[in-house]
N, C-alpha and C. Protein backbone atom coordinates (compact mmCIF):
# COMPACT_ATOMS: atom_id res chain seq x y z
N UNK A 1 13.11 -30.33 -76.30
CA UNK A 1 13.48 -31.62 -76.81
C UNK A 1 15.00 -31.72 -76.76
N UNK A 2 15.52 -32.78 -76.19
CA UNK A 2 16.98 -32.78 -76.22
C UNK A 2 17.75 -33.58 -77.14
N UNK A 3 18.63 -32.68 -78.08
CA UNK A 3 19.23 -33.05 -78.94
C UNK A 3 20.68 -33.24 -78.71
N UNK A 4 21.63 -33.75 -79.53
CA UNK A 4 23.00 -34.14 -79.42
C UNK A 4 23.68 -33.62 -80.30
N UNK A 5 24.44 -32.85 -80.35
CA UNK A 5 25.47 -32.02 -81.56
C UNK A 5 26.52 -33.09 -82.13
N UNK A 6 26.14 -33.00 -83.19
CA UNK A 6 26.92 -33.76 -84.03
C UNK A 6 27.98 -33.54 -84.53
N UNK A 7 28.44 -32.11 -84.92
CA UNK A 7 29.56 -31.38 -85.43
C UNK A 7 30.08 -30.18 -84.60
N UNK A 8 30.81 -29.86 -84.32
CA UNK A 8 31.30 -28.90 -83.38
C UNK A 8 30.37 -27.81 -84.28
N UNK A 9 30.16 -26.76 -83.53
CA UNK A 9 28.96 -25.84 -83.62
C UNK A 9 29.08 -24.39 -83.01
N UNK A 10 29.13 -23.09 -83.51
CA UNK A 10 28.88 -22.21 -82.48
C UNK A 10 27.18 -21.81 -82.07
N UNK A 11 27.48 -21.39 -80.45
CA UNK A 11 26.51 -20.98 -79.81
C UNK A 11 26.55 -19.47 -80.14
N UNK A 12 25.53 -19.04 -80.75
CA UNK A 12 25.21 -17.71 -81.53
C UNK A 12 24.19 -16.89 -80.23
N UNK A 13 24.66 -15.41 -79.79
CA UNK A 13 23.61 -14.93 -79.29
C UNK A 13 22.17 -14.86 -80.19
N UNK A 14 22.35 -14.31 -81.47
CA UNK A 14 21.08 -14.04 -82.14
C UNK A 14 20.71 -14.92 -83.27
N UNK A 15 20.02 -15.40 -84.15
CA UNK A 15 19.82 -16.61 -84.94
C UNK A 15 20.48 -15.70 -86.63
N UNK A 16 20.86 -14.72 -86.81
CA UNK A 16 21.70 -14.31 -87.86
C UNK A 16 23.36 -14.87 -87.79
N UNK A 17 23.49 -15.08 -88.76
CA UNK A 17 24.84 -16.11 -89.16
C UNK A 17 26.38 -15.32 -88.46
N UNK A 18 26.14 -13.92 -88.48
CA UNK A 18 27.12 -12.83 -87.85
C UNK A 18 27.12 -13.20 -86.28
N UNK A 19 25.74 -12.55 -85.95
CA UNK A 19 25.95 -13.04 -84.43
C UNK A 19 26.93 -12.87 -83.70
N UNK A 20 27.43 -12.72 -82.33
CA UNK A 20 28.52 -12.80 -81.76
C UNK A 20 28.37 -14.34 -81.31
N UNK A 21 29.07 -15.19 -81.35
CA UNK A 21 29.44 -16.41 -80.66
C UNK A 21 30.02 -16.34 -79.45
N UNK A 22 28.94 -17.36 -78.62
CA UNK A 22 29.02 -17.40 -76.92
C UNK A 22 29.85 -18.62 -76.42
N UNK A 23 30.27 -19.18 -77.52
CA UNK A 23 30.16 -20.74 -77.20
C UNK A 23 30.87 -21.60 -78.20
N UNK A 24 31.29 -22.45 -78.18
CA UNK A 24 31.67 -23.64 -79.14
C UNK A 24 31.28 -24.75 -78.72
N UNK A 25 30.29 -25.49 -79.26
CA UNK A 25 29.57 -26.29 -78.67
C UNK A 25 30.20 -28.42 -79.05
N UNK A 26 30.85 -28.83 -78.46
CA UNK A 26 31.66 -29.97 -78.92
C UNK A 26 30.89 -31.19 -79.59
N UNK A 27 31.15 -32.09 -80.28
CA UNK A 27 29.96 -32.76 -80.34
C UNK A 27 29.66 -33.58 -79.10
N UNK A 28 28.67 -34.53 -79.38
CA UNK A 28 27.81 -35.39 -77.83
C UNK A 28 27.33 -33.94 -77.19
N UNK A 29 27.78 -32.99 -77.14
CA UNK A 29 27.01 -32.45 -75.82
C UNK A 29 25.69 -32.19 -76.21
N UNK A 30 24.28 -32.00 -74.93
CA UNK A 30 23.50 -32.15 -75.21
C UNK A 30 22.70 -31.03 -75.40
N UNK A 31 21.99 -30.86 -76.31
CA UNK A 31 21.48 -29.03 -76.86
C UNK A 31 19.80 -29.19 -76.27
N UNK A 32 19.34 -28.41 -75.44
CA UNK A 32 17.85 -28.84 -75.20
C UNK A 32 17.31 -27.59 -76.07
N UNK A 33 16.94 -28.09 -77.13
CA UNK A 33 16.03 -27.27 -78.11
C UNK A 33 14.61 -26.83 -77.68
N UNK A 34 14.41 -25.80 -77.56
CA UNK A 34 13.38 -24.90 -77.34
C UNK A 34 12.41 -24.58 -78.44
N UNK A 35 13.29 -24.36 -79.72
CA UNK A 35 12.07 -23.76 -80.42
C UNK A 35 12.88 -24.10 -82.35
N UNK A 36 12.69 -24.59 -83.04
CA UNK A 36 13.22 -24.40 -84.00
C UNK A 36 12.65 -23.24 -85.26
N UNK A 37 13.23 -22.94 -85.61
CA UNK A 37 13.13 -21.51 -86.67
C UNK A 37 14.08 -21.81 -87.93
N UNK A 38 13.55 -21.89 -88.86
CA UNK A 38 14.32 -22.14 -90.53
C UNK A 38 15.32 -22.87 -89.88
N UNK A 39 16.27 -22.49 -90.63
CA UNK A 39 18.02 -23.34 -90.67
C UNK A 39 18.37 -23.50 -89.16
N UNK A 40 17.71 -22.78 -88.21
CA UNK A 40 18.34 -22.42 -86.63
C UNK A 40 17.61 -23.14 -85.62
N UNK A 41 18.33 -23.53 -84.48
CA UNK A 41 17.84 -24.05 -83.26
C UNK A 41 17.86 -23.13 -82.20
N UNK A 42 16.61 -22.68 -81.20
CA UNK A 42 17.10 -21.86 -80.43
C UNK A 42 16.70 -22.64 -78.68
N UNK A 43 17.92 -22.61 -77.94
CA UNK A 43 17.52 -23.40 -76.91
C UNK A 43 18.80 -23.33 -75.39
N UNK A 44 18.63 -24.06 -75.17
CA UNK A 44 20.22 -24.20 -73.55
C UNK A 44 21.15 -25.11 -73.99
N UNK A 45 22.48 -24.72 -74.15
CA UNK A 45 23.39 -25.18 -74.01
C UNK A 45 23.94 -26.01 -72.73
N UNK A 46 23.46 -27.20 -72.00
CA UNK A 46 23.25 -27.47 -70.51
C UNK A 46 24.50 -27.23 -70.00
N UNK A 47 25.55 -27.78 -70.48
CA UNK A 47 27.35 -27.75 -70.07
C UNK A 47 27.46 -26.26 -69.93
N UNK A 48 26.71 -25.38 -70.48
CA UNK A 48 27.16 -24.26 -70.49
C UNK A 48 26.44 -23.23 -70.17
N UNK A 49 25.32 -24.07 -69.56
CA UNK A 49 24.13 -22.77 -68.93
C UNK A 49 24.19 -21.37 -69.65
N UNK A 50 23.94 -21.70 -70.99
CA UNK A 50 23.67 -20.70 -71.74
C UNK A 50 22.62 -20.78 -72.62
N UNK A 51 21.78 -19.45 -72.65
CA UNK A 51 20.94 -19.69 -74.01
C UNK A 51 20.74 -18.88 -75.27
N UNK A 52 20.63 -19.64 -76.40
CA UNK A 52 21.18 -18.94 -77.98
C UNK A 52 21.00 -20.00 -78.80
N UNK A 53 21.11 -19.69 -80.18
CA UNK A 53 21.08 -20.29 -81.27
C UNK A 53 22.42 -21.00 -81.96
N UNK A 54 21.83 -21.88 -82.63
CA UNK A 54 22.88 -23.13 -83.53
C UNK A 54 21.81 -23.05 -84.56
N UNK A 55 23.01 -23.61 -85.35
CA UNK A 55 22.56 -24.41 -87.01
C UNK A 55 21.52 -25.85 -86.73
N UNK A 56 20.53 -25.80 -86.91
CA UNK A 56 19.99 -26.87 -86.73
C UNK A 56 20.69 -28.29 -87.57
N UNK A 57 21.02 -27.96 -88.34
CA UNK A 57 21.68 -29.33 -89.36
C UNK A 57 23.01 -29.78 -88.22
N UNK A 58 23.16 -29.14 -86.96
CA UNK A 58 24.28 -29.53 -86.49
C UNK A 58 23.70 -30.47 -85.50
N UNK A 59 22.30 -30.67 -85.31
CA UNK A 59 21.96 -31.56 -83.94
C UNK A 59 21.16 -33.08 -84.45
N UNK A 60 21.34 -33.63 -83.90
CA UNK A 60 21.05 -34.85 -83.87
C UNK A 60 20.31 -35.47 -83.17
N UNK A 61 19.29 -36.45 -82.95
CA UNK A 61 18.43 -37.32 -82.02
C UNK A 61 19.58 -37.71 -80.83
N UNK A 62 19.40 -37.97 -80.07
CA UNK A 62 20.70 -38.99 -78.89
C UNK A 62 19.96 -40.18 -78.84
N UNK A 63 21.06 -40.93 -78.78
CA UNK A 63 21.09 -42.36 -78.86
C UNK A 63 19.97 -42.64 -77.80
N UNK A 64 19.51 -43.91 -78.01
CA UNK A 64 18.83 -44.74 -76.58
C UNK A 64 19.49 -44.95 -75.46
């Protein structure tokens, strides 16, 4: 499902808050969510052909 980051965000290798961060994810860009888990989103970063976890409270629906 493709979502839109709302708040600048890091891209986390593992869904623990430590994690190493892969990424800083800007807002608008678009997060294609894969799977959600508690507080976390785990999915592709498309701009950044990467895949890892975010804060779910950071993504958003995208506009029409």
């Amino acid at each position: 499902m493709p979502m839109e980051v709302a708040i600048e965000v890091a891209l986390r290798e593992g869904p623990e808050a430590n994690s190493s961060v892969m990424a800083i994810l800007q807002p608008h860009v678009i997060f294609e969510v894969l799977e959600l888990a508690g507080d976390n989103a785990w999915g592709i970063a498309l701009e950044h052909g990467l895949v890892g976890y975010v804060n779910a409270d950071s993504l958003v629906r995208p506009a029409p």
